[in-house]
C-alpha atoms as a PDB file:
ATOM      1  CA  UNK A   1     -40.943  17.313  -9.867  1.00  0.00           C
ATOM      2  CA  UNK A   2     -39.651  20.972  -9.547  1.00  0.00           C
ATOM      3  CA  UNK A   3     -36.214  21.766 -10.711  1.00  0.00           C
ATOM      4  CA  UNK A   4     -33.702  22.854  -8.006  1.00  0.00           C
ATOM      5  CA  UNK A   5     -32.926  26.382  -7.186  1.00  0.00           C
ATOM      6  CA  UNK A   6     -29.587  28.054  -6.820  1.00  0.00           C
ATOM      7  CA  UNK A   7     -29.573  27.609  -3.318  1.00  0.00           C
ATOM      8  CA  UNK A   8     -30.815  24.044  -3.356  1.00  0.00           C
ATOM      9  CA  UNK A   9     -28.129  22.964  -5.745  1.00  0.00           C
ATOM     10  CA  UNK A  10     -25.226  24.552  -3.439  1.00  0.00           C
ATOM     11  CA  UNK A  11     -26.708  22.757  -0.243  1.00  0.00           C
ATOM     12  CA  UNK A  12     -26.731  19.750  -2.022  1.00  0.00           C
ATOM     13  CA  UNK A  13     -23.244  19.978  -3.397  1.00  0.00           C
ATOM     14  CA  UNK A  14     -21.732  21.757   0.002  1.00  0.00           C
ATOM     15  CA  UNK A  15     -23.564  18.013   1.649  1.00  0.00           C
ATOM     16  CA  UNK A  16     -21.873  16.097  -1.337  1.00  0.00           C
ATOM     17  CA  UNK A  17     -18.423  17.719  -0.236  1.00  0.00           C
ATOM     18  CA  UNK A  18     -19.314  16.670   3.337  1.00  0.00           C
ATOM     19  CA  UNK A  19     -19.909  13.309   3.005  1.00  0.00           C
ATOM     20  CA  UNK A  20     -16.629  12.907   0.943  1.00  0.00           C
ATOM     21  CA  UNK A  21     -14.656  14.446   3.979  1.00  0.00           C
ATOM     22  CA  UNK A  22     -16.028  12.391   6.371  1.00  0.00           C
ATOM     23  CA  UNK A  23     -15.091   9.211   3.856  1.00  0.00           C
ATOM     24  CA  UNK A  24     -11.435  10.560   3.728  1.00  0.00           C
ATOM     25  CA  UNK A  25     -11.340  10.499   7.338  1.00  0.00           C
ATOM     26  CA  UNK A  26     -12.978   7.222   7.576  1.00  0.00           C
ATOM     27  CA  UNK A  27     -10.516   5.912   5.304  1.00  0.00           C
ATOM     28  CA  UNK A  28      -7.324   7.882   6.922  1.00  0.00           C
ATOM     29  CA  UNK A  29      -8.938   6.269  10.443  1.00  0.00           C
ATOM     30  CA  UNK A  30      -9.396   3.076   9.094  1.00  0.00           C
ATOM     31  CA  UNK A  31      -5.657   2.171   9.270  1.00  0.00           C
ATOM     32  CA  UNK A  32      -4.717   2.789   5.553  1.00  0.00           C
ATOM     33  CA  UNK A  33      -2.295   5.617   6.349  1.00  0.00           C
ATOM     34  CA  UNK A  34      -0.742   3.674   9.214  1.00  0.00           C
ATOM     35  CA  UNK A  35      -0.185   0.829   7.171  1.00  0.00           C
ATOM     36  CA  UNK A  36       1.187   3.172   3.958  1.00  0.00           C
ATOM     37  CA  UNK A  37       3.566   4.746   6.184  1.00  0.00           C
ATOM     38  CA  UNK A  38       4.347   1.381   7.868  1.00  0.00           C
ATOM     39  CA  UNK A  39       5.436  -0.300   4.819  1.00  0.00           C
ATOM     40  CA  UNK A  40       6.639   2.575   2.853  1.00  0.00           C
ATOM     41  CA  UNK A  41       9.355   2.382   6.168  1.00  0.00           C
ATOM     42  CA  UNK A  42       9.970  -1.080   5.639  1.00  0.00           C
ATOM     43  CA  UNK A  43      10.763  -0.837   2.457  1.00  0.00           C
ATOM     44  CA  UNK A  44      12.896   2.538   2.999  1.00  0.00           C
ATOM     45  CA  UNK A  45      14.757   0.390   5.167  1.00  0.00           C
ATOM     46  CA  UNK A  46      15.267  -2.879   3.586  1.00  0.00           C
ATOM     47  CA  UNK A  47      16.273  -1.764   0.477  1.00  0.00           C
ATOM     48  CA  UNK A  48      18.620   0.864   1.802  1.00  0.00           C
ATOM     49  CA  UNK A  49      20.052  -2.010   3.222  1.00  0.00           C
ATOM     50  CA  UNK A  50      20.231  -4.281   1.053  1.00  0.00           C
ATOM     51  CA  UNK A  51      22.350  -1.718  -0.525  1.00  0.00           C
ATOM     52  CA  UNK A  52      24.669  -1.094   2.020  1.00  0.00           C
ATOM     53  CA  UNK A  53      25.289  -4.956   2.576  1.00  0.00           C
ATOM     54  CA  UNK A  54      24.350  -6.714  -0.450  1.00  0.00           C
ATOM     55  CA  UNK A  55      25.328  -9.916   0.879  1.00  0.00           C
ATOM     56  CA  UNK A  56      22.474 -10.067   3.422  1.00  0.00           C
ATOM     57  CA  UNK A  57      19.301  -9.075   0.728  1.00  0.00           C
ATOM     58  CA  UNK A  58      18.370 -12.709   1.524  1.00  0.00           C
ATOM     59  CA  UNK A  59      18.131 -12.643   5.267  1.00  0.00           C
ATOM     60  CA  UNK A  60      17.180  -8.775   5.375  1.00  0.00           C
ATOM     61  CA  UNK A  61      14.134  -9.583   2.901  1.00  0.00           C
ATOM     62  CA  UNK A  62      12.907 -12.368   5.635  1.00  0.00           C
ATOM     63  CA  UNK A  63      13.367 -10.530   8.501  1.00  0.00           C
ATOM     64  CA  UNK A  64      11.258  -7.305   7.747  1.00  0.00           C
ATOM     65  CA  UNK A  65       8.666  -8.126   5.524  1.00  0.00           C
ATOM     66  CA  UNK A  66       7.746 -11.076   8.626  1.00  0.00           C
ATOM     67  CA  UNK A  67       8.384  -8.295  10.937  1.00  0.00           C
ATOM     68  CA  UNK A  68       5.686  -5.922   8.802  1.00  0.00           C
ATOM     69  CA  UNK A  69       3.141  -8.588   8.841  1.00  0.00           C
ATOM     70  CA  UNK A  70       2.582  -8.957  12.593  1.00  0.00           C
ATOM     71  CA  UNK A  71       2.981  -4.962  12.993  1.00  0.00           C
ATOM     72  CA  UNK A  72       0.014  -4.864  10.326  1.00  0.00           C
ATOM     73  CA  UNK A  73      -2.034  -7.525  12.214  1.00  0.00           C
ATOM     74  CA  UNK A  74      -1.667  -6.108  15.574  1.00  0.00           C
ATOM     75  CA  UNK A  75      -2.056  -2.836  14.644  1.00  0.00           C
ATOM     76  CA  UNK A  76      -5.695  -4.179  12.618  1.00  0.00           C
ATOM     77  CA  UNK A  77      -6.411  -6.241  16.086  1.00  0.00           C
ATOM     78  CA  UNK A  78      -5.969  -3.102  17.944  1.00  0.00           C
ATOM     79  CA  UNK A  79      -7.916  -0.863  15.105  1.00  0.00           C
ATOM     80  CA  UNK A  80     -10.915  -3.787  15.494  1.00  0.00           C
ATOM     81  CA  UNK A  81     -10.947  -3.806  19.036  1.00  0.00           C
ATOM     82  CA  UNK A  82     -11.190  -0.213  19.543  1.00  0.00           C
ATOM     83  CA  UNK A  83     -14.748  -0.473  17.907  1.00  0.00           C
ATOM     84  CA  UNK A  84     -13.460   1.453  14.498  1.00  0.00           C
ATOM     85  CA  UNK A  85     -15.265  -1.524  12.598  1.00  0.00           C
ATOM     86  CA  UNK A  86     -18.799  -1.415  13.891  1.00  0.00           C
ATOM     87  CA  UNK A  87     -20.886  -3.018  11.300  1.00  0.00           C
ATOM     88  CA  UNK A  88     -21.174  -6.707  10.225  1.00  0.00           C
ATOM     89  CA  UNK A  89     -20.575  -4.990   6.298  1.00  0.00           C
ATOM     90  CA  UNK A  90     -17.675  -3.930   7.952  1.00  0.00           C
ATOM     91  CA  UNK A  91     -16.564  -6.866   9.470  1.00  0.00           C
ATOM     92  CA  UNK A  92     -16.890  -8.491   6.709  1.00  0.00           C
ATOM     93  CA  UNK A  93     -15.238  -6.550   3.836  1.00  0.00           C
ATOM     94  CA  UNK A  94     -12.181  -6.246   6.483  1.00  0.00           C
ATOM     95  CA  UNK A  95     -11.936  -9.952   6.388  1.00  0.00           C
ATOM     96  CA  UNK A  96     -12.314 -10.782   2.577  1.00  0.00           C
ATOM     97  CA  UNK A  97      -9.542  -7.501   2.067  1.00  0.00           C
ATOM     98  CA  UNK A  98      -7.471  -9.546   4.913  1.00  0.00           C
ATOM     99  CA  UNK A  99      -8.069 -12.782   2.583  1.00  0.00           C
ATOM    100  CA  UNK A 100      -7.242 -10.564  -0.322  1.00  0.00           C
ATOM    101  CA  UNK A 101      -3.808  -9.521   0.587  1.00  0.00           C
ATOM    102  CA  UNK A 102      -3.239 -12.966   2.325  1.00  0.00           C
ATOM    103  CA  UNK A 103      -3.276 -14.123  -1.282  1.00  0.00           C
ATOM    104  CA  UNK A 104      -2.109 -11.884  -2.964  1.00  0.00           C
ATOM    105  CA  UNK A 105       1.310 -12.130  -0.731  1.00  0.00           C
ATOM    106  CA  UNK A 106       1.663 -15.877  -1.187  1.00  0.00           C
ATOM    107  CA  UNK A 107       1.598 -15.603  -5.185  1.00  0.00           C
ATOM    108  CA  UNK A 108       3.853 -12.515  -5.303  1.00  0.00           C
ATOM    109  CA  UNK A 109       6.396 -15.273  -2.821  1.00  0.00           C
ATOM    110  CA  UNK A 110       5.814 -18.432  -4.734  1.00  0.00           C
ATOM    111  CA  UNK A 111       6.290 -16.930  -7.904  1.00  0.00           C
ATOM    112  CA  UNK A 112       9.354 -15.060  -6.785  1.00  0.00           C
ATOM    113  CA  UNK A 113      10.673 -18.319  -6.246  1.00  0.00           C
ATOM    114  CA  UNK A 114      10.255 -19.825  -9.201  1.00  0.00           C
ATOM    115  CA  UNK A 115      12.434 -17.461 -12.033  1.00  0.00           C
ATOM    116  CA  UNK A 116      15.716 -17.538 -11.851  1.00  0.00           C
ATOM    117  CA  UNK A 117      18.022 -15.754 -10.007  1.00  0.00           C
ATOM    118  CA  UNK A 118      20.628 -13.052 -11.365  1.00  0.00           C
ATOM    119  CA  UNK A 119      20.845 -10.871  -8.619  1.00  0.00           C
ATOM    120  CA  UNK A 120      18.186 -11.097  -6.303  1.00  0.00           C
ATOM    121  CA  UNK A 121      17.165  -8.092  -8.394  1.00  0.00           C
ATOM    122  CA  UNK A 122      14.677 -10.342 -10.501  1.00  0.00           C
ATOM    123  CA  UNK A 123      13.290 -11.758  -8.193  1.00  0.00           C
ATOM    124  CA  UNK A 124      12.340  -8.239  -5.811  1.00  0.00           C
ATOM    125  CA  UNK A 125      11.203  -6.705  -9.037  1.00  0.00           C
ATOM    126  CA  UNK A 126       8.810  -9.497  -9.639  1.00  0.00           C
ATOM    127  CA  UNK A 127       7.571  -9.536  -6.221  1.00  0.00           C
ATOM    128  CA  UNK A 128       6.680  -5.527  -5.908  1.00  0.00           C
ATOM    129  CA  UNK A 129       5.034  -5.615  -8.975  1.00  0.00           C
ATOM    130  CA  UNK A 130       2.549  -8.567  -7.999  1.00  0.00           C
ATOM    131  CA  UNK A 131       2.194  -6.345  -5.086  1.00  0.00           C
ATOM    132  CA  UNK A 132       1.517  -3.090  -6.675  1.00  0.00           C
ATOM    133  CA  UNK A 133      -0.847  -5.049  -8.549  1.00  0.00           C
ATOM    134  CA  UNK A 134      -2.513  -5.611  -5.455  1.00  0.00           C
ATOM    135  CA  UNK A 135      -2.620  -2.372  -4.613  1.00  0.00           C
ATOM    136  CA  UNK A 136      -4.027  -1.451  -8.112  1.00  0.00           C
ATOM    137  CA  UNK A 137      -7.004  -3.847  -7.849  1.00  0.00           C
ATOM    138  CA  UNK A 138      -7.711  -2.760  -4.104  1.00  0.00           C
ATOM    139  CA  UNK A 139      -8.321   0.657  -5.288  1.00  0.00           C
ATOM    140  CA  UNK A 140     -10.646  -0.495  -8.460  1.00  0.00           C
ATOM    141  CA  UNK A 141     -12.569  -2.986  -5.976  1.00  0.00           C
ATOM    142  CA  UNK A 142     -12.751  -0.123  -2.736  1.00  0.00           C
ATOM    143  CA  UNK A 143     -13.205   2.972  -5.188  1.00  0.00           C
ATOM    144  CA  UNK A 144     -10.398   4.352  -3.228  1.00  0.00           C
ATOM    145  CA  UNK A 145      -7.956   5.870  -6.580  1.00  0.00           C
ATOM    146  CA  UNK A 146      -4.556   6.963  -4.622  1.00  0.00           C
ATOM    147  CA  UNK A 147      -4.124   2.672  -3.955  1.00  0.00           C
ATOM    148  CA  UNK A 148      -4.748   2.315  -7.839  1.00  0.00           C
ATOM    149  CA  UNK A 149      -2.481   5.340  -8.398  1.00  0.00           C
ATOM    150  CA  UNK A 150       0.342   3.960  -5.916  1.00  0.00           C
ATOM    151  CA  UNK A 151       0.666   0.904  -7.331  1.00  0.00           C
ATOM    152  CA  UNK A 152       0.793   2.156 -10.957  1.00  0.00           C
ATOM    153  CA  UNK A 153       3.343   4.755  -9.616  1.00  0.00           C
ATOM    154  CA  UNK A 154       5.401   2.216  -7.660  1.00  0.00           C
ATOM    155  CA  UNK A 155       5.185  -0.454 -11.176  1.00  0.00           C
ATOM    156  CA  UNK A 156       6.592   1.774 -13.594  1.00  0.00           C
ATOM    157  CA  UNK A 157       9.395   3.159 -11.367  1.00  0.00           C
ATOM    158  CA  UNK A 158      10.229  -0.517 -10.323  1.00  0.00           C
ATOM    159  CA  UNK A 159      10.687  -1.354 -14.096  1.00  0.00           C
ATOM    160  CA  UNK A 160      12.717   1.790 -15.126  1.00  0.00           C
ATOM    161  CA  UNK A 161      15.311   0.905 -11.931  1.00  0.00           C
ATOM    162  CA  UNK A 162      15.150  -2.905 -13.303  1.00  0.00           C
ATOM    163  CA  UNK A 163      15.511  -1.659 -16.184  1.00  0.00           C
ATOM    164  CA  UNK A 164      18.285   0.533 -16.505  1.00  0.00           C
ATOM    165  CA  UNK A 165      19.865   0.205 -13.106  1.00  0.00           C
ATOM    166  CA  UNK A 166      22.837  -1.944 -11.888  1.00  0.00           C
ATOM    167  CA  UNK A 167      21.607  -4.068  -8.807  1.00  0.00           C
ATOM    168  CA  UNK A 168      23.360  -1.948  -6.096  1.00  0.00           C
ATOM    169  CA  UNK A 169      21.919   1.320  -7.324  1.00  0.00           C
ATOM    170  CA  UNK A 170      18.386  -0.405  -8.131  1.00  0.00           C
ATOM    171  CA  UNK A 171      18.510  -0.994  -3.934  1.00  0.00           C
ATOM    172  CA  UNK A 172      18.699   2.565  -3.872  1.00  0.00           C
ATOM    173  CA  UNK A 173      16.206   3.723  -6.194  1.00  0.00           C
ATOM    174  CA  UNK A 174      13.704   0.773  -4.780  1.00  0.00           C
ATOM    175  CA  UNK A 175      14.412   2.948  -1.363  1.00  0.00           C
ATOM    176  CA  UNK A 176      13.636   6.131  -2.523  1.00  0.00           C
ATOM    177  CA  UNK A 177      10.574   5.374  -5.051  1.00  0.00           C
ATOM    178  CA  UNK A 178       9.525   2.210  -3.604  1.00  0.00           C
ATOM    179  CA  UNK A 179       9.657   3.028  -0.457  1.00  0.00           C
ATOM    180  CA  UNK A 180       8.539   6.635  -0.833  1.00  0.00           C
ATOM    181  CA  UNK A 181       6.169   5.736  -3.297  1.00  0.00           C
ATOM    182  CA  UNK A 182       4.150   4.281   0.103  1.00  0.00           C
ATOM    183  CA  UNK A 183       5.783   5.952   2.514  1.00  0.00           C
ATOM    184  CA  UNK A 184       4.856   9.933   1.042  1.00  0.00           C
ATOM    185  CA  UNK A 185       1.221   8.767   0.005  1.00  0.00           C
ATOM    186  CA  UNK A 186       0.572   7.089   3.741  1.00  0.00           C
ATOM    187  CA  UNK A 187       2.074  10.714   5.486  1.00  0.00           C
ATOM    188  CA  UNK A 188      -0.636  12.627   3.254  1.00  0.00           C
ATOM    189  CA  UNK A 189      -3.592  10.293   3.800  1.00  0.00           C
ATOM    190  CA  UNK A 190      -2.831  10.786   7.982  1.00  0.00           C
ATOM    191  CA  UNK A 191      -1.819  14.657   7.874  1.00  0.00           C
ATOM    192  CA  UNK A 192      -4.612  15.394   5.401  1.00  0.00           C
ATOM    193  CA  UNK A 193      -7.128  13.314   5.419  1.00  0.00           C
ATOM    194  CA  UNK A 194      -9.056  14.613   8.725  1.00  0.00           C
END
């Protein structure tokens, strides 16, 4: 086999670059920028607040996340039906990621239950983490490194709020670097990913 030339080598790497476009816009079309900026909203929203009336964390933290859950299913209905998954791979990994987060959400709730409550605080802090975890192994198991990177991100500046935060004022941080910690991300992945 003969070595490449110059030229061959820069072809090869300008089709390289290409192919990892069009993947970045497959990805941005395939709903995980609407679902980033989606969530990163919700949370913007229910933690501010949850600051600005404590008393309701409880019902606010029903309402939304329930609320989030059908716009993320209609919006993947909609995404499916529109013929953006094509292949039966395709169909496929959609449903075991769909069984993935289905999971995923149900330990992050049950075990958010279980410790005990202080302030609510606890138990949020608990809960985004299992879910950042998600989003962690998502982007190990889809080679996709800003989900591993957001849910690191999101982890450690959950923990420093917990950690050094009165309850109110961890509502607000949770706003601002939970909430932008999807939110920012999802805006980049639609407005740059094309």
């Amino acid at each position: 086999m003969t070595p490449l030339t110059q030229d061959e080598a820069r072809e090869a790497l300008a089709d390289i670059d290409q192919v990892a476009r069009l993947t970045r816009k497959a990805l941005a079309g395939s709903q995980m920028g609407t679902n980033l900026l989606l969530w990163g909203a919700i949370w913007i929203l229910g933690f501010t607040l949850s600051y600005v009336i404590p008393r309701e964390t409880g019902r606010i933290w029903m309402v939304l996340p329930g609320l989030g859950i059908v716009a993320t299913v209609v919006a993947g209905v909609r995404h499916y039906r529109q013929g953006m998954v094509q292949s039966e791979q395709a169909r496929k990994l959609l449903g075991q990621v769909s069984l993935f987060w289905l999971v995923v959400i149900i330990y992050a709730l049950v075990l958010g239950l279980l410790i005990p409550r202080k302030h609510g605080v606890d138990e949020l802090t608990l809960i985004v983490c299992i879910l950042m975890l998600g989003y962690v192994l998502m982007g190990i198991w889809l080679k996709v490194p800003i989900l591993s990177f957001i849910g690191l991100v999101v982890t450690v500046a959950t923990l420093v709020g917990w950690s050094y935060l009165p309850p109110r004022y961890f509502m607000l941080w949770m706003a601002v670097f939970g909430g932008g910690g999807l939110f920012v991300p999802g805006l980049y992945v639609k407005l740059r990913w094309k």
